[in-house]
Protein backbone atom coordinates (compact mmCIF):
# COMPACT_ATOMS: atom_id res chain seq x y z
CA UNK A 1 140.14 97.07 89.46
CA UNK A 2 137.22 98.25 87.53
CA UNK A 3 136.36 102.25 87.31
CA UNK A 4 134.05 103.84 89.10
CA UNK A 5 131.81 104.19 85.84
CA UNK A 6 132.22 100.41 84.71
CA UNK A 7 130.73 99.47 88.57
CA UNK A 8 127.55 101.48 88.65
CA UNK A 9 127.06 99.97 85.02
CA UNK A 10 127.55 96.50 86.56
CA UNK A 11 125.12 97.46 89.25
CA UNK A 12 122.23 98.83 87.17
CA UNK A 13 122.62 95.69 84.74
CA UNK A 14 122.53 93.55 87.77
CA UNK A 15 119.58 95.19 89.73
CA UNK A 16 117.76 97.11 86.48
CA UNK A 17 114.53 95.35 87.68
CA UNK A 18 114.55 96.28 91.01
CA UNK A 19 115.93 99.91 90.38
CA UNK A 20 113.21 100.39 87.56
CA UNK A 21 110.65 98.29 89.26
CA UNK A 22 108.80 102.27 90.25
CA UNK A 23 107.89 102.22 86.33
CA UNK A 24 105.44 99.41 86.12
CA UNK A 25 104.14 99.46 90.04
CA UNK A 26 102.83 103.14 90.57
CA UNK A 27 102.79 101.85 94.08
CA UNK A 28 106.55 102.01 94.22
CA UNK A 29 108.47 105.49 95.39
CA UNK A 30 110.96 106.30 93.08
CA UNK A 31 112.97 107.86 95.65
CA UNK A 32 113.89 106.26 99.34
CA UNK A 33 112.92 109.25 100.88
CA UNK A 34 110.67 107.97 103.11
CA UNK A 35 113.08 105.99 104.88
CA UNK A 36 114.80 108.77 105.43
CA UNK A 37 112.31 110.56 107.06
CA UNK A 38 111.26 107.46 109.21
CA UNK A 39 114.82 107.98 110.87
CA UNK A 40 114.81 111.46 110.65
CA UNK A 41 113.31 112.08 114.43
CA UNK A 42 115.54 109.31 115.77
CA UNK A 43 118.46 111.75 114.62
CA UNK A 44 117.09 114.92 116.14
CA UNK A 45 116.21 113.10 119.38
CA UNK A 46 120.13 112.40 119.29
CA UNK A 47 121.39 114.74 118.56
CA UNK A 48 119.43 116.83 121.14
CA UNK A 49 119.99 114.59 123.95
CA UNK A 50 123.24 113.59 122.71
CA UNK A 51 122.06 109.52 123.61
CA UNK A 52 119.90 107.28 125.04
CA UNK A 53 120.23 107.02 128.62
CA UNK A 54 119.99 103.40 128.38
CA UNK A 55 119.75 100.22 125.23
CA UNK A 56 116.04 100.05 126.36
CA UNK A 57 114.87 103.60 125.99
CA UNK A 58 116.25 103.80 122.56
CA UNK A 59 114.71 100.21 121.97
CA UNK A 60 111.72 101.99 123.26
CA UNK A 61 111.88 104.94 121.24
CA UNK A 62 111.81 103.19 118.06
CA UNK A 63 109.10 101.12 118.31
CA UNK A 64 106.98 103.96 119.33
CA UNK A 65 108.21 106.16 116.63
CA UNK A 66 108.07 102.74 113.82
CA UNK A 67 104.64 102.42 115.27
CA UNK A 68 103.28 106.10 114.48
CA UNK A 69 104.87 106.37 111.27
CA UNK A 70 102.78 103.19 110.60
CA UNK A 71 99.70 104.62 111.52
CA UNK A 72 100.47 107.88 109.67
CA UNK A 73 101.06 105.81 106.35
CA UNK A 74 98.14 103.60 106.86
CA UNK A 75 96.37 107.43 106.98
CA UNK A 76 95.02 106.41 110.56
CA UNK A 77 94.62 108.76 113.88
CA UNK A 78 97.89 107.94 115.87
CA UNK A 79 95.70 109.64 118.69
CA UNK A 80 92.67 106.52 118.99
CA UNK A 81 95.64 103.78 117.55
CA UNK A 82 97.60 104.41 120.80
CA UNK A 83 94.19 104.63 122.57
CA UNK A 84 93.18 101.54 121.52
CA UNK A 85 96.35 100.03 122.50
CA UNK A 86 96.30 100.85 125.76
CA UNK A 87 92.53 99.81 126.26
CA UNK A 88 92.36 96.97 124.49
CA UNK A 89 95.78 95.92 124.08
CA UNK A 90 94.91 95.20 120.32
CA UNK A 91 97.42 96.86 117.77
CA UNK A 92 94.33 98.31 114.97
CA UNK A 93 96.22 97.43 111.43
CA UNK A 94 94.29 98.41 108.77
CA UNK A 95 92.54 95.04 107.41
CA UNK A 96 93.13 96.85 103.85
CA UNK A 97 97.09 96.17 103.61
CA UNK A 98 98.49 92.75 103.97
């Protein structure tokens, strides 16, 4: 069995260009951070309510929530997205991100 040490070496070796990738894309967080706070409010809704009352209202929850933080980092109103949603039944991405 290898040491604790000897592993994370492995690991860095294996996955330096990934881990490192932040350096040459300025695009790329150098922290996940922002995947934490995507399931941040899914936590507090928990652990407020103590559960979903059913598979489909958490189901529910989530998309809602995956769709505002969407709008938020696309740095568009969540107010006219989910207007424009339930007008037009169009989802507005923002044509500048593929």
């Amino acid at each position: 069995k290898q040491t604790l040490s000897q592993n994370l070496w492995n690991r860095f070796f294996k996955y330096s260009d990934r881990i490192l990738a932040f350096l040459e894309h300025p695009d790329i967080p150098f922290d996940n951070n922002q995947a934490e706070r995507d399931i941040r409010m899914t936590k507090v809704k928990q652990k407020v309510s103590g559960t979903f009352r059913s598979e489909k209202g958490a189901e529910s929850f989530c998309q809602i929530r995956s769709f505002i933080s969407t709008m938020k980092k696309q740095k568009q109103s969540v107010l006219q997205a989910i207007s424009q949603v339930i007008e037009t039944g169009t989802v507005p991405w923002n044509s500048t991100t593929s």
